[in-house]
Structures are given as structure tokens and as C-alpha cells.
PDB file of N, CA and C in Angstrom:
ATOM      1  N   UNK A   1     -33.175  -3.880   6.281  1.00  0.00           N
ATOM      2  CA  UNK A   1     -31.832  -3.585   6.742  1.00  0.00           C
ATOM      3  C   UNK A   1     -31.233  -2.482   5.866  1.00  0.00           C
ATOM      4  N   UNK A   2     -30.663  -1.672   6.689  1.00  0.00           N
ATOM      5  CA  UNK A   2     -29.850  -0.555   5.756  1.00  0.00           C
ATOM      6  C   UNK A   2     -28.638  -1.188   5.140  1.00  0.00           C
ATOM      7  N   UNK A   3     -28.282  -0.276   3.767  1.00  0.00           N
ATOM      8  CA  UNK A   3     -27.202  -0.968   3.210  1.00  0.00           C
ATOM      9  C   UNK A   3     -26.018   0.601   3.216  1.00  0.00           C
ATOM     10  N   UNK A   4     -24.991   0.035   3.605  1.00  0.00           N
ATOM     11  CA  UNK A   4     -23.614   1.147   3.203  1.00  0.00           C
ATOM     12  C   UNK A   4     -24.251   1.547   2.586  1.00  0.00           C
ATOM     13  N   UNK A   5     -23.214   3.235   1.970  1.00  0.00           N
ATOM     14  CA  UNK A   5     -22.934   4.053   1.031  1.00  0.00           C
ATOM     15  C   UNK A   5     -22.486   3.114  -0.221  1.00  0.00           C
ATOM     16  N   UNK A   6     -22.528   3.294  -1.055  1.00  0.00           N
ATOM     17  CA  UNK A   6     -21.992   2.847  -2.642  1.00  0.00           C
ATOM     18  C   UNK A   6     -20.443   3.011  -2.269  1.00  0.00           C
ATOM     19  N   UNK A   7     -19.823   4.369  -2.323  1.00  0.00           N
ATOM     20  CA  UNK A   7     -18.215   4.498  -1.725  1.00  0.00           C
ATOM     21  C   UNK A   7     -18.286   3.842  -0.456  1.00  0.00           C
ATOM     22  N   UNK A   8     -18.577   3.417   0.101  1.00  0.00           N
ATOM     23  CA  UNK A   8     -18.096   2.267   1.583  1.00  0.00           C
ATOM     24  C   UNK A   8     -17.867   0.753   1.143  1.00  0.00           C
ATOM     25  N   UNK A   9     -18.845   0.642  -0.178  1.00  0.00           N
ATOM     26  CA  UNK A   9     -18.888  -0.411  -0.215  1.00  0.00           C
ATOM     27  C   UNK A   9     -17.328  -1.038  -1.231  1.00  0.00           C
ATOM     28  N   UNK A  10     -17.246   0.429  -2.063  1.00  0.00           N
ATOM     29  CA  UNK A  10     -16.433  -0.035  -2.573  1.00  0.00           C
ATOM     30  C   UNK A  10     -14.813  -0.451  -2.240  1.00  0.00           C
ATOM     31  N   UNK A  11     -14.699   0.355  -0.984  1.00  0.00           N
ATOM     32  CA  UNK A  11     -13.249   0.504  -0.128  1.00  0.00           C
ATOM     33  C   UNK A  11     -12.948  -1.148   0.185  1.00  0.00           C
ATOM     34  N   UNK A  12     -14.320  -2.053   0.197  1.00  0.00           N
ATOM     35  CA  UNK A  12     -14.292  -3.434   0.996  1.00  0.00           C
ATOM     36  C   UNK A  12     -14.268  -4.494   0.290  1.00  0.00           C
ATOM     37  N   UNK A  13     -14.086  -4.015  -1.058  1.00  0.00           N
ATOM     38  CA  UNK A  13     -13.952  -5.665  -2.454  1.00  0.00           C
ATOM     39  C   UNK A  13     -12.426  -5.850  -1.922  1.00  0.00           C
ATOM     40  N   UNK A  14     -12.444  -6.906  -2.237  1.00  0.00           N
ATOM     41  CA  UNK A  14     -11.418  -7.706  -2.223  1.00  0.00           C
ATOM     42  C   UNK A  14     -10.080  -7.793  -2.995  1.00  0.00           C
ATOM     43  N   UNK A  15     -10.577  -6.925  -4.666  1.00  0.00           N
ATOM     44  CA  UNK A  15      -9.712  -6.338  -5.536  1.00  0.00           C
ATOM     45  C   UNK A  15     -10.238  -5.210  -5.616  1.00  0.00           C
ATOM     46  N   UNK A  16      -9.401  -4.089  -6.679  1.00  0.00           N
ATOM     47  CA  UNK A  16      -9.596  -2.797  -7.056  1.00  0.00           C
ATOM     48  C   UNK A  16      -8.915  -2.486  -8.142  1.00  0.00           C
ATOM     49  N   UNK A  17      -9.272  -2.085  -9.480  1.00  0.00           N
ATOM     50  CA  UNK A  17      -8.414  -1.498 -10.274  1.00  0.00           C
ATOM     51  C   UNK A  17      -7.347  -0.620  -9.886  1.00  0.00           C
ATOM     52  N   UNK A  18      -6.726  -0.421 -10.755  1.00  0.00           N
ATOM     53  CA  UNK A  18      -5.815   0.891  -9.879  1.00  0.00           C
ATOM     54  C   UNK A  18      -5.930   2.122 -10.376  1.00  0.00           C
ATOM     55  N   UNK A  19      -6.652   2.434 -11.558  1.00  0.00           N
ATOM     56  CA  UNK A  19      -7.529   3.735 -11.332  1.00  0.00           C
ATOM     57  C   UNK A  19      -8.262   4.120 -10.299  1.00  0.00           C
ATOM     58  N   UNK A  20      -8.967   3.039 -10.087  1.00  0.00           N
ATOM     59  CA  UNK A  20     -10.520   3.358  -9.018  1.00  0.00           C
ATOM     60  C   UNK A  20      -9.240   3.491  -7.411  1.00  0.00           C
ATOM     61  N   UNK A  21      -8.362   2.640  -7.524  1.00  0.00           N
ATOM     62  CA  UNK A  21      -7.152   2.559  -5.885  1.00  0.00           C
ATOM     63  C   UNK A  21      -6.863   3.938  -5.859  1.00  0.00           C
ATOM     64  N   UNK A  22      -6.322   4.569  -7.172  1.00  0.00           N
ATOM     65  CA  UNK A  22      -5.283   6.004  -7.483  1.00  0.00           C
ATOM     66  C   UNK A  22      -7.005   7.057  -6.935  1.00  0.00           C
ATOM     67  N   UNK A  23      -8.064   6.915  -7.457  1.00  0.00           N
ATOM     68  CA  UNK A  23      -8.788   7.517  -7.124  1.00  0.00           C
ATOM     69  C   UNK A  23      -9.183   7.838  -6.165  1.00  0.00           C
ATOM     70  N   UNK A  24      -9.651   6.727  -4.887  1.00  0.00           N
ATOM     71  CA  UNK A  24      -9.814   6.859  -3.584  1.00  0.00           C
ATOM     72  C   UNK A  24      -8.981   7.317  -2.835  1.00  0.00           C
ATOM     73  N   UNK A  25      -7.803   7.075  -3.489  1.00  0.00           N
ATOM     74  CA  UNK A  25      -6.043   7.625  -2.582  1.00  0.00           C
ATOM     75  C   UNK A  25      -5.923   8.329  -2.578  1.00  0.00           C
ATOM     76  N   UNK A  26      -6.069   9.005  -4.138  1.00  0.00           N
ATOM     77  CA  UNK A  26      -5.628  10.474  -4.073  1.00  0.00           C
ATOM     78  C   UNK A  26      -4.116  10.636  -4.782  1.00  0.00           C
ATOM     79  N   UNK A  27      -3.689   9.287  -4.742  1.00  0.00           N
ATOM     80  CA  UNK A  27      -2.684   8.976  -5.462  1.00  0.00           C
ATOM     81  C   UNK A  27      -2.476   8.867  -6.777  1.00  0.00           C
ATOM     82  N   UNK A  28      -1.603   9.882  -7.702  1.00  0.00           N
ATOM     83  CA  UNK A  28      -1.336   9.711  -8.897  1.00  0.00           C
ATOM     84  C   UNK A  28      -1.507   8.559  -9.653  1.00  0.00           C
ATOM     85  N   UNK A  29      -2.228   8.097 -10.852  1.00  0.00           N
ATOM     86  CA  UNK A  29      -1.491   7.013 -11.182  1.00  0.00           C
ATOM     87  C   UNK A  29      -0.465   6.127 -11.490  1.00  0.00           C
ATOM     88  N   UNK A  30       0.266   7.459 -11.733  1.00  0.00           N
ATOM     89  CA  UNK A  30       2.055   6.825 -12.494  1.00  0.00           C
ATOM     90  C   UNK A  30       2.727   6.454 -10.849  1.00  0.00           C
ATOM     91  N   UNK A  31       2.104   7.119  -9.873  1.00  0.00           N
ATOM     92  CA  UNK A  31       2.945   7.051  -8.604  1.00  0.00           C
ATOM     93  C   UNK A  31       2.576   5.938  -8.101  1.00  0.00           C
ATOM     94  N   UNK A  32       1.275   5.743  -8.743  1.00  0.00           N
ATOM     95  CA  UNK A  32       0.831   3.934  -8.284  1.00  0.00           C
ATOM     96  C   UNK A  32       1.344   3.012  -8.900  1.00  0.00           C
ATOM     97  N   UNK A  33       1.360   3.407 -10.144  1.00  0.00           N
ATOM     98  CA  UNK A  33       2.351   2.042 -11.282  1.00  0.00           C
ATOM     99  C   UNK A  33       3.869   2.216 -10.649  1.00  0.00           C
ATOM    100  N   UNK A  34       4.244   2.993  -9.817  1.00  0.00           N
ATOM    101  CA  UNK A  34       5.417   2.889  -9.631  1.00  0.00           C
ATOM    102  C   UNK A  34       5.457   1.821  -8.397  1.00  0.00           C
ATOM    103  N   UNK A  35       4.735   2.191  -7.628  1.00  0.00           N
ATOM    104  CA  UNK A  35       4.641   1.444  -6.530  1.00  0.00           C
ATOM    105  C   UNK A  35       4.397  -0.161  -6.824  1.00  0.00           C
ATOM    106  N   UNK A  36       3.563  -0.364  -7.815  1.00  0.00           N
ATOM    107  CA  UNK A  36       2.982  -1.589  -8.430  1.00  0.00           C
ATOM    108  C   UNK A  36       4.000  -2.195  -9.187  1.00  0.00           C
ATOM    109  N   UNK A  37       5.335  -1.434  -9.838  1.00  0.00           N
ATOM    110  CA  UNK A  37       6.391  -2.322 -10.529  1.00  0.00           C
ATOM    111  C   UNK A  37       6.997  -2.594  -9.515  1.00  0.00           C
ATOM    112  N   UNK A  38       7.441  -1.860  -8.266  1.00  0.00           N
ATOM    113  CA  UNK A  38       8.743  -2.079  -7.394  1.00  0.00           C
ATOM    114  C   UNK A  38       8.007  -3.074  -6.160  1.00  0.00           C
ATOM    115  N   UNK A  39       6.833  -3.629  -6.271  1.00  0.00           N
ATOM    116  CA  UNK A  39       6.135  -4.799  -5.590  1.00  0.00           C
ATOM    117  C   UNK A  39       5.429  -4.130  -3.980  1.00  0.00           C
ATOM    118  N   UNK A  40       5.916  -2.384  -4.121  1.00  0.00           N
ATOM    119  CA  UNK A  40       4.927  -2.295  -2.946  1.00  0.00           C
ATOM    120  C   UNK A  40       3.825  -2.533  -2.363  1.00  0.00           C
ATOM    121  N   UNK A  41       2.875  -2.540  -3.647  1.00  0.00           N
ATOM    122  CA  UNK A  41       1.557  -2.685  -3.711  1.00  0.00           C
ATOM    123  C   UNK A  41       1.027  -4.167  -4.144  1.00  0.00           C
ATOM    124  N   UNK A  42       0.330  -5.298  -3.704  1.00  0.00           N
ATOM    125  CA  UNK A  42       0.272  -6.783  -3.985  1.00  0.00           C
ATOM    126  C   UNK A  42      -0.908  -6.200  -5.104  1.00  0.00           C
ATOM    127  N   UNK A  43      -0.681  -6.864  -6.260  1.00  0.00           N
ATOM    128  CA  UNK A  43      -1.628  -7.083  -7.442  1.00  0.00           C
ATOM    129  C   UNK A  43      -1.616  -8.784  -7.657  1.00  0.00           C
ATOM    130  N   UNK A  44      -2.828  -8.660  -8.442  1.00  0.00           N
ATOM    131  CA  UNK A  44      -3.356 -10.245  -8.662  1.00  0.00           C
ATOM    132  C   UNK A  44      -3.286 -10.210 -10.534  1.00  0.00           C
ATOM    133  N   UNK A  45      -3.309 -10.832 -11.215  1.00  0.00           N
ATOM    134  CA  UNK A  45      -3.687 -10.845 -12.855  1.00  0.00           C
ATOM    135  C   UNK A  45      -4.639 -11.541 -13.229  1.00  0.00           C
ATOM    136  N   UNK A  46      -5.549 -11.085 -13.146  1.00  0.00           N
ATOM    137  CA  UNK A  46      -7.110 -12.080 -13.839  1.00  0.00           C
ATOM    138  C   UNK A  46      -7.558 -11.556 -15.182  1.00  0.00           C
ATOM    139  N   UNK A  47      -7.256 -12.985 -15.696  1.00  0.00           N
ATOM    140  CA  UNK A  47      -7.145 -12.476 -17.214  1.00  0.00           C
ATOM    141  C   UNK A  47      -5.879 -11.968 -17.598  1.00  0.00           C
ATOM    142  N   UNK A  48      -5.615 -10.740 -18.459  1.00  0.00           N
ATOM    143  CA  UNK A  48      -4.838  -9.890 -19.008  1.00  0.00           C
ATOM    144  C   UNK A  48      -5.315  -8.483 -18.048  1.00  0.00           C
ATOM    145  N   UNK A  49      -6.119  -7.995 -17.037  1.00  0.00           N
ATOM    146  CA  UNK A  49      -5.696  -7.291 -16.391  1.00  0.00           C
ATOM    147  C   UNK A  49      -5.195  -7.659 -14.601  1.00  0.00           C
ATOM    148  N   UNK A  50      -4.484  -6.667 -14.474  1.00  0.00           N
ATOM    149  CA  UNK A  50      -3.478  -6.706 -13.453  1.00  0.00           C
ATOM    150  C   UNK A  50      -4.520  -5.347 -12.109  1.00  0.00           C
ATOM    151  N   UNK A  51      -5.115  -5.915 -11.037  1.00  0.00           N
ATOM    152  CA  UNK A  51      -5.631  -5.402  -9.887  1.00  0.00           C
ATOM    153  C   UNK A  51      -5.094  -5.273  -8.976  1.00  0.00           C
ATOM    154  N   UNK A  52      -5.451  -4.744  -7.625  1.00  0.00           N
ATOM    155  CA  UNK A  52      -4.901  -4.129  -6.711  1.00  0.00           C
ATOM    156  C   UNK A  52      -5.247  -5.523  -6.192  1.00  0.00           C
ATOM    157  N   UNK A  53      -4.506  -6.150  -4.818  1.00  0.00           N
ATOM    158  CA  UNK A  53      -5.183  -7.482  -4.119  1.00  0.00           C
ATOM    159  C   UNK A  53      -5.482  -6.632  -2.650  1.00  0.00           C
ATOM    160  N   UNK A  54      -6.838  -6.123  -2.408  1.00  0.00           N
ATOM    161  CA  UNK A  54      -6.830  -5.154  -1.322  1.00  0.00           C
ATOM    162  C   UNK A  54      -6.776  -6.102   0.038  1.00  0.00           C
ATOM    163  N   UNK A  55      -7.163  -7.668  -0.175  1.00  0.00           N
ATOM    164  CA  UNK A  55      -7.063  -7.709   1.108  1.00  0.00           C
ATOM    165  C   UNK A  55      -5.895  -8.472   1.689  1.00  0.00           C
ATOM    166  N   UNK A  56      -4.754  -8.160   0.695  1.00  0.00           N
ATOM    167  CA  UNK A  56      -3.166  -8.551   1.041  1.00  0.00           C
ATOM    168  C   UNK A  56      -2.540  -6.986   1.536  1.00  0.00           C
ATOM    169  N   UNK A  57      -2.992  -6.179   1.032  1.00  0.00           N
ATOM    170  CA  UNK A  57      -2.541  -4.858   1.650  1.00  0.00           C
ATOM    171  C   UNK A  57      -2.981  -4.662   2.276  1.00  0.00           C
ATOM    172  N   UNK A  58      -4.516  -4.847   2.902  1.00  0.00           N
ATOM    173  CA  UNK A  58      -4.823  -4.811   4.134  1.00  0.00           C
ATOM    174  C   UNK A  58      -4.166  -5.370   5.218  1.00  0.00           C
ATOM    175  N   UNK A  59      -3.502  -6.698   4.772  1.00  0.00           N
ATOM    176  CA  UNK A  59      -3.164  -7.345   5.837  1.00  0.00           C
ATOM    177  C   UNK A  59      -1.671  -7.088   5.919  1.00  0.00           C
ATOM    178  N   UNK A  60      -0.996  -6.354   5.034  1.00  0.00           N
ATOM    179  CA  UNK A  60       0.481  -5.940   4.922  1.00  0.00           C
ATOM    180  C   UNK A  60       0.385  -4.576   5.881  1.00  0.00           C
ATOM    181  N   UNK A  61      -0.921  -3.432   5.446  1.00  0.00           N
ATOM    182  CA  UNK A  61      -0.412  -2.439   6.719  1.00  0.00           C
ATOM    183  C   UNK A  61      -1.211  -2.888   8.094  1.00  0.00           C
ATOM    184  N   UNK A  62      -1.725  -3.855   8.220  1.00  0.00           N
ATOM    185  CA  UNK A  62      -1.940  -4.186   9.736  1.00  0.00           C
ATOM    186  C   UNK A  62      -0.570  -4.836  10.270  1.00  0.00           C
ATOM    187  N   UNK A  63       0.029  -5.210   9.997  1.00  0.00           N
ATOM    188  CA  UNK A  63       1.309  -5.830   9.747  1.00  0.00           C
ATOM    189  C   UNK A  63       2.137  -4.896  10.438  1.00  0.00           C
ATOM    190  N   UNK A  64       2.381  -3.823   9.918  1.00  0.00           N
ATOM    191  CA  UNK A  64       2.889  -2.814  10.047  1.00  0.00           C
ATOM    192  C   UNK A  64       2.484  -1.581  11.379  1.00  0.00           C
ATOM    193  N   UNK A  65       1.385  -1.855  11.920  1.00  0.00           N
ATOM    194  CA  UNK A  65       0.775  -1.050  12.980  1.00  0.00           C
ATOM    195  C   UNK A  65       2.026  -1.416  14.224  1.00  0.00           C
ATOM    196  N   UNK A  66       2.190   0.015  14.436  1.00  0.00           N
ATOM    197  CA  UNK A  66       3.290  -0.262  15.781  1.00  0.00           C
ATOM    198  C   UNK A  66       2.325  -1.225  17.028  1.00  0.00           C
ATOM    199  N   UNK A  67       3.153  -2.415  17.799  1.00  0.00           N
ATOM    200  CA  UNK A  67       2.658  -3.485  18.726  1.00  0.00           C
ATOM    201  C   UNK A  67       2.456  -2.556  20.443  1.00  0.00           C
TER     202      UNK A  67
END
């Protein structure tokens, strides 16, 4: 069986740092920590670091898709 790309695979974890998020985005980091203090963005804390929760934002902009 073929397997994804390495970058395909990574778009589909379940968390994401928010370097590796700011990276794929294209998005600044400070513009992500901004987003990440004012609760736009759902993060999880495991441990002492703080991740992206990708598949709460997934389900926040499906949310959002005009009906």
C-alpha cells in the first residue's frame, strides 16, 4: 500500500506545535501567539508545553462553512 507524503501526513495529527502550525500557514508566529492568547486558536497543555488542538479547529472552521 502506498503511504502519503511526509507533509500530508503531517497536516492530519491531531496536535501541532505552533511553530510547525505558523509554518504550514504561513503565519507569523507572534500573529499566532496572538491568536492563541485571545482563544482563537484551541490549544491543549501536555506537560509544560502548550499545542495547537487541530482537530477542534478543524471542527470550529467546518462550523463555520456557509449552510
Amino acid at each position: 500500500m502506498e503511504q502519503a507524503p511526509e507533509s500530508t501526513l503531517q497536516l492530519f495529527t491531531p496536535i501541532m506545535t505552533k511553530d510547525r502550525f505558523a509554518e504550514i500557514s504561513g503565519v507569523p508566529v507572534g500573529v499566532l501567539q496572538g491568536w492563541v492568547d485571545r482563544n482563537y486558536v484551541p490549544t491543549l497543555v501536555i506537560g509544560k508545553h502548550k499545542v495547537i488542538n487541530m482537530v477542534q479547529l478543524q471542527q470550529i472552521c467546518l462550523e463555520q462553512l456557509p449552510r
